[in-house]
C-alpha atoms as a PDB file:
ATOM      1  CA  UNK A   1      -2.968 -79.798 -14.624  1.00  0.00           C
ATOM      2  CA  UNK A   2      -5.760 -82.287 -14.444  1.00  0.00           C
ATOM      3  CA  UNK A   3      -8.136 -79.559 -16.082  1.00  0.00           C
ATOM      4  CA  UNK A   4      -6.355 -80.454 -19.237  1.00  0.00           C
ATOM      5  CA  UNK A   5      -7.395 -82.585 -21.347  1.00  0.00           C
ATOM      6  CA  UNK A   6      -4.567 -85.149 -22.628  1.00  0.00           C
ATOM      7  CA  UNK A   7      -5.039 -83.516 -25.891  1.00  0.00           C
ATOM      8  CA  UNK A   8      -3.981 -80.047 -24.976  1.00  0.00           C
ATOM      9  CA  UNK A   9      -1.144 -81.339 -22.282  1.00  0.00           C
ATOM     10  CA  UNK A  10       0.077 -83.339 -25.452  1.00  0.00           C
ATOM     11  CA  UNK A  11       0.544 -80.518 -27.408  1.00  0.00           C
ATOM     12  CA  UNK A  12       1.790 -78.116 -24.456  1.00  0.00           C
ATOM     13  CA  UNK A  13       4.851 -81.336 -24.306  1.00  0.00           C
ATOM     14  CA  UNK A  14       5.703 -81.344 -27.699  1.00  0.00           C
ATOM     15  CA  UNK A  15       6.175 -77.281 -27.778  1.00  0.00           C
ATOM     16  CA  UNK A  16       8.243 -77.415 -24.882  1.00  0.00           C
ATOM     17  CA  UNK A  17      10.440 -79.766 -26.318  1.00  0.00           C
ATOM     18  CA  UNK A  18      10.045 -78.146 -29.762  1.00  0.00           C
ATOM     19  CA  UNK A  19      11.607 -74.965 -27.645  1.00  0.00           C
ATOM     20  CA  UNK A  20      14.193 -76.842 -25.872  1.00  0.00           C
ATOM     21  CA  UNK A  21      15.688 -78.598 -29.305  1.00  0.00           C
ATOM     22  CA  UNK A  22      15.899 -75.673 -31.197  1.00  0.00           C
ATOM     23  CA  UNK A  23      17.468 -73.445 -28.268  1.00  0.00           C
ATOM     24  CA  UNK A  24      19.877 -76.570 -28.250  1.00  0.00           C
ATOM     25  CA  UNK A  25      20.373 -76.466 -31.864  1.00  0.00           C
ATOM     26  CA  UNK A  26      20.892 -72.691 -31.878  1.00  0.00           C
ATOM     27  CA  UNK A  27      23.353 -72.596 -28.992  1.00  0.00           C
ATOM     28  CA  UNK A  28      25.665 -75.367 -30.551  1.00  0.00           C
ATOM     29  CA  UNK A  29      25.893 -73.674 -34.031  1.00  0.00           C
ATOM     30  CA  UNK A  30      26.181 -70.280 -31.858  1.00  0.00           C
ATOM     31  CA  UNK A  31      29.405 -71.862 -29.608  1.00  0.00           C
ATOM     32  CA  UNK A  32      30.768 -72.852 -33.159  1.00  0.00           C
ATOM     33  CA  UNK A  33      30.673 -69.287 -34.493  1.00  0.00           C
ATOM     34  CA  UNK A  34      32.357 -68.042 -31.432  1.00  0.00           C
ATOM     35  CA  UNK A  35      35.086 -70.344 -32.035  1.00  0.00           C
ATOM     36  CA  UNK A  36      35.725 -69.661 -35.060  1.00  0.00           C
ATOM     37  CA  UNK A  37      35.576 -65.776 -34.363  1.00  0.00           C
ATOM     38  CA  UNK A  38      37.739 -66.405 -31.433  1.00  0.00           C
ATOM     39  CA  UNK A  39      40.339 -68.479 -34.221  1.00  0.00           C
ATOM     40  CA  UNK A  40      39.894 -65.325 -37.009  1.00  0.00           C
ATOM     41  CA  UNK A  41      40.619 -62.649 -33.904  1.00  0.00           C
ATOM     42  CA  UNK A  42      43.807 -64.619 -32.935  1.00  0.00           C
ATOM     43  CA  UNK A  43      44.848 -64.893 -36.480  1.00  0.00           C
ATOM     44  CA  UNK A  44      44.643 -61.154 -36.629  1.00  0.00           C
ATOM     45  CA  UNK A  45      47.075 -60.580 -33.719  1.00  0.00           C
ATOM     46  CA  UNK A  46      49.282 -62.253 -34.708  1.00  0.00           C
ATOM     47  CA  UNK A  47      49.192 -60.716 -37.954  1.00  0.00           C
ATOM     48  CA  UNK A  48      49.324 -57.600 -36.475  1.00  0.00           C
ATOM     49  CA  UNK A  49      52.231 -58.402 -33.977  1.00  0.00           C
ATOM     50  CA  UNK A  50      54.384 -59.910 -36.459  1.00  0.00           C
ATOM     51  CA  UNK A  51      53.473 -56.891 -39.017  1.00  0.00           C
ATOM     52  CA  UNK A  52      54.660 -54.250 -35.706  1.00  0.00           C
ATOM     53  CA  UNK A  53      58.260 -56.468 -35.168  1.00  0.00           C
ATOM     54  CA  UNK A  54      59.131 -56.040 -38.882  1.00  0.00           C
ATOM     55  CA  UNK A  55      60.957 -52.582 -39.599  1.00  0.00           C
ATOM     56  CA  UNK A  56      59.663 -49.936 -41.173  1.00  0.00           C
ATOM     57  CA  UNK A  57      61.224 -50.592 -44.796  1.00  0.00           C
ATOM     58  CA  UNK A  58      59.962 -53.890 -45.334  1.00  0.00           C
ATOM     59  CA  UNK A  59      57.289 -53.852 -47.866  1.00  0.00           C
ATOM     60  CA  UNK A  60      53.360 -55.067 -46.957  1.00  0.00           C
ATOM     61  CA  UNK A  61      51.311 -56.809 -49.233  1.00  0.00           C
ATOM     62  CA  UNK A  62      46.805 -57.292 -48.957  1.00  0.00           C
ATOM     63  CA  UNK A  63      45.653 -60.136 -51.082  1.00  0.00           C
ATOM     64  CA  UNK A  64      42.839 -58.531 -53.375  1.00  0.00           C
ATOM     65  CA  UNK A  65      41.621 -61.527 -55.292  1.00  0.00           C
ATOM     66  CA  UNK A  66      44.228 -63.337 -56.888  1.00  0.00           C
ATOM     67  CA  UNK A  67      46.658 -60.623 -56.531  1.00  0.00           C
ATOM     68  CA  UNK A  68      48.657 -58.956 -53.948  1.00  0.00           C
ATOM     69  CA  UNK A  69      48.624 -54.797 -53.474  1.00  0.00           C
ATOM     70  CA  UNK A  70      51.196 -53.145 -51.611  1.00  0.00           C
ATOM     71  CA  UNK A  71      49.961 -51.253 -48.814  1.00  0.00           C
ATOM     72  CA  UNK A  72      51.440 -48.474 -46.142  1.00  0.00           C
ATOM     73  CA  UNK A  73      52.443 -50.234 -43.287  1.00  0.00           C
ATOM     74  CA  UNK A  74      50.509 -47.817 -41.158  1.00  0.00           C
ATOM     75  CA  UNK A  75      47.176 -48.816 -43.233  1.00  0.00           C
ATOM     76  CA  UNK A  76      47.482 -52.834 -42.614  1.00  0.00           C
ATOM     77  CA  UNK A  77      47.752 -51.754 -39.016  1.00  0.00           C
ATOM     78  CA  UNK A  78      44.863 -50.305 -38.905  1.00  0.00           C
ATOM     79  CA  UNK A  79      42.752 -52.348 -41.269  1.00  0.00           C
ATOM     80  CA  UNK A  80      43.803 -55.440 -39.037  1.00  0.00           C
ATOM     81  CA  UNK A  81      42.956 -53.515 -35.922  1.00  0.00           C
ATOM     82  CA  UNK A  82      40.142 -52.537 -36.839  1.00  0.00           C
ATOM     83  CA  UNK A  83      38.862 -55.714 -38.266  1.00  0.00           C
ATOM     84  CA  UNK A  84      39.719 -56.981 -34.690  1.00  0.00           C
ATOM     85  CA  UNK A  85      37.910 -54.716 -32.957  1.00  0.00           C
ATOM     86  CA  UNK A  86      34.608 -55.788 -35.360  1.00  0.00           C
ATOM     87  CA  UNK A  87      35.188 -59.636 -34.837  1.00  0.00           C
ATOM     88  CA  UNK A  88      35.350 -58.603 -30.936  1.00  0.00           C
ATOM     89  CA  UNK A  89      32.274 -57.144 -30.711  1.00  0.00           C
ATOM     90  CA  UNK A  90      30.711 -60.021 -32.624  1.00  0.00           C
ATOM     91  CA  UNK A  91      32.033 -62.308 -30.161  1.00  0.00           C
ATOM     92  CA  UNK A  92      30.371 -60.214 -27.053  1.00  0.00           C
ATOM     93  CA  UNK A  93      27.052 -60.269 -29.303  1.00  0.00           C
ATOM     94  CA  UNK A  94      27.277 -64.204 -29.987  1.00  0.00           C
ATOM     95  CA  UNK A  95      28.316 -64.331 -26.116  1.00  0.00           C
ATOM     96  CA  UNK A  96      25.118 -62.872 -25.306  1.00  0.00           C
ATOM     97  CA  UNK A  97      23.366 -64.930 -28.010  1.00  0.00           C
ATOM     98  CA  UNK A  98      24.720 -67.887 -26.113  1.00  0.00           C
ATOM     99  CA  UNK A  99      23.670 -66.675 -22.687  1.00  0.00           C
ATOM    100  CA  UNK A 100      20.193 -66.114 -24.026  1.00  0.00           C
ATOM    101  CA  UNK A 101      20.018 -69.609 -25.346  1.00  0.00           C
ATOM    102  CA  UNK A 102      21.213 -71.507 -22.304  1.00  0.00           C
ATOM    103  CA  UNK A 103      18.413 -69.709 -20.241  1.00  0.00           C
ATOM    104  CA  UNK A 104      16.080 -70.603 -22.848  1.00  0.00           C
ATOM    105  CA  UNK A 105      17.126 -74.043 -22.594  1.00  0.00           C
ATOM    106  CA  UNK A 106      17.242 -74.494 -19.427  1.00  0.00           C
ATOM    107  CA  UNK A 107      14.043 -72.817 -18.887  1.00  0.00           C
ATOM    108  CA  UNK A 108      12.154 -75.847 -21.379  1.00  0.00           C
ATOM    109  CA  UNK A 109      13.947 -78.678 -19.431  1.00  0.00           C
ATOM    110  CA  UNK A 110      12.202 -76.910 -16.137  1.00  0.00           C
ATOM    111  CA  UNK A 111       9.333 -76.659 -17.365  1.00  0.00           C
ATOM    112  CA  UNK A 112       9.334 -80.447 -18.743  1.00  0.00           C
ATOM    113  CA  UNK A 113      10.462 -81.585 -15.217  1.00  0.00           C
ATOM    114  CA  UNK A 114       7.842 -79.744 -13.605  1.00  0.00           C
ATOM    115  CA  UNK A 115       5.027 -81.269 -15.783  1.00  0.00           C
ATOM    116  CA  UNK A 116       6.562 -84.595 -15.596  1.00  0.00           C
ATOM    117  CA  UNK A 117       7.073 -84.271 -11.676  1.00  0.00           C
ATOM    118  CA  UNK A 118       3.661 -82.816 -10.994  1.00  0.00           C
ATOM    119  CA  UNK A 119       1.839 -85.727 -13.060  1.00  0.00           C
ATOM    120  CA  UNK A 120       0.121 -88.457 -11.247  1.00  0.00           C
ATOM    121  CA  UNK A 121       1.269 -91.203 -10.691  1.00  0.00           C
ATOM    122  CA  UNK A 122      -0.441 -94.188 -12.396  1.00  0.00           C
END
């Protein structure tokens, strides 16, 4: 480290923490997409759930627009299902997103402790 010049160790600091705010930044907006995946998923289910304890002659209705279509029951099942299964594997891809980020993270905030713990002592 003291083969840099203050110059260049300047610049190594400020893209560390360049790194570390934007994994930070990234992996809050990130945890608020899972939530709100997690909050659409749970919607579904219940959707579904309620849509399974109804009987079979009760008619089903999909918003289109400003509209509503009836639909085969068997059809909203499956939409809704399927639907879930999409915003489930969006929440295993954010939750590797996140796991990413968090190493990333916590890989700057090393690295700035080790820089700041190595220095010499004035």
């Amino acid at each position: 480290m003291a083969s840099l010049s203050d110059d260049t160790l300047r610049k190594i600091l400020i893209q560390i923490q360049q790194t570390a705010v934007q994994s930070q930044r990234a992996l809050t907006v990130t945890r608020q997409q899972v939530t709100n995946k997690e909050r659409e998923r749970r919607i579904l289910q219940l959707t579904v759930s309620e849509i399974s304890q109804t009987e079979d002659s009760v008619n089903v209705y999909r918003g289109v627009g400003k509209m509503f279509v009836m639909v085969p029951r068997s059809t909203m099942e499956k939409d809704l299902r399927s639907q879930e299964r999409a915003l489930t594997d969006d929440i295993n891809s954010l939750g590797k997103k996140v796991k990413f980020l968090e190493k990333q993270f916590n890989d700057a905030q090393s690295q700035l402790r080790d820089i700041f713990n190595s220095a010499p002592r004035e």
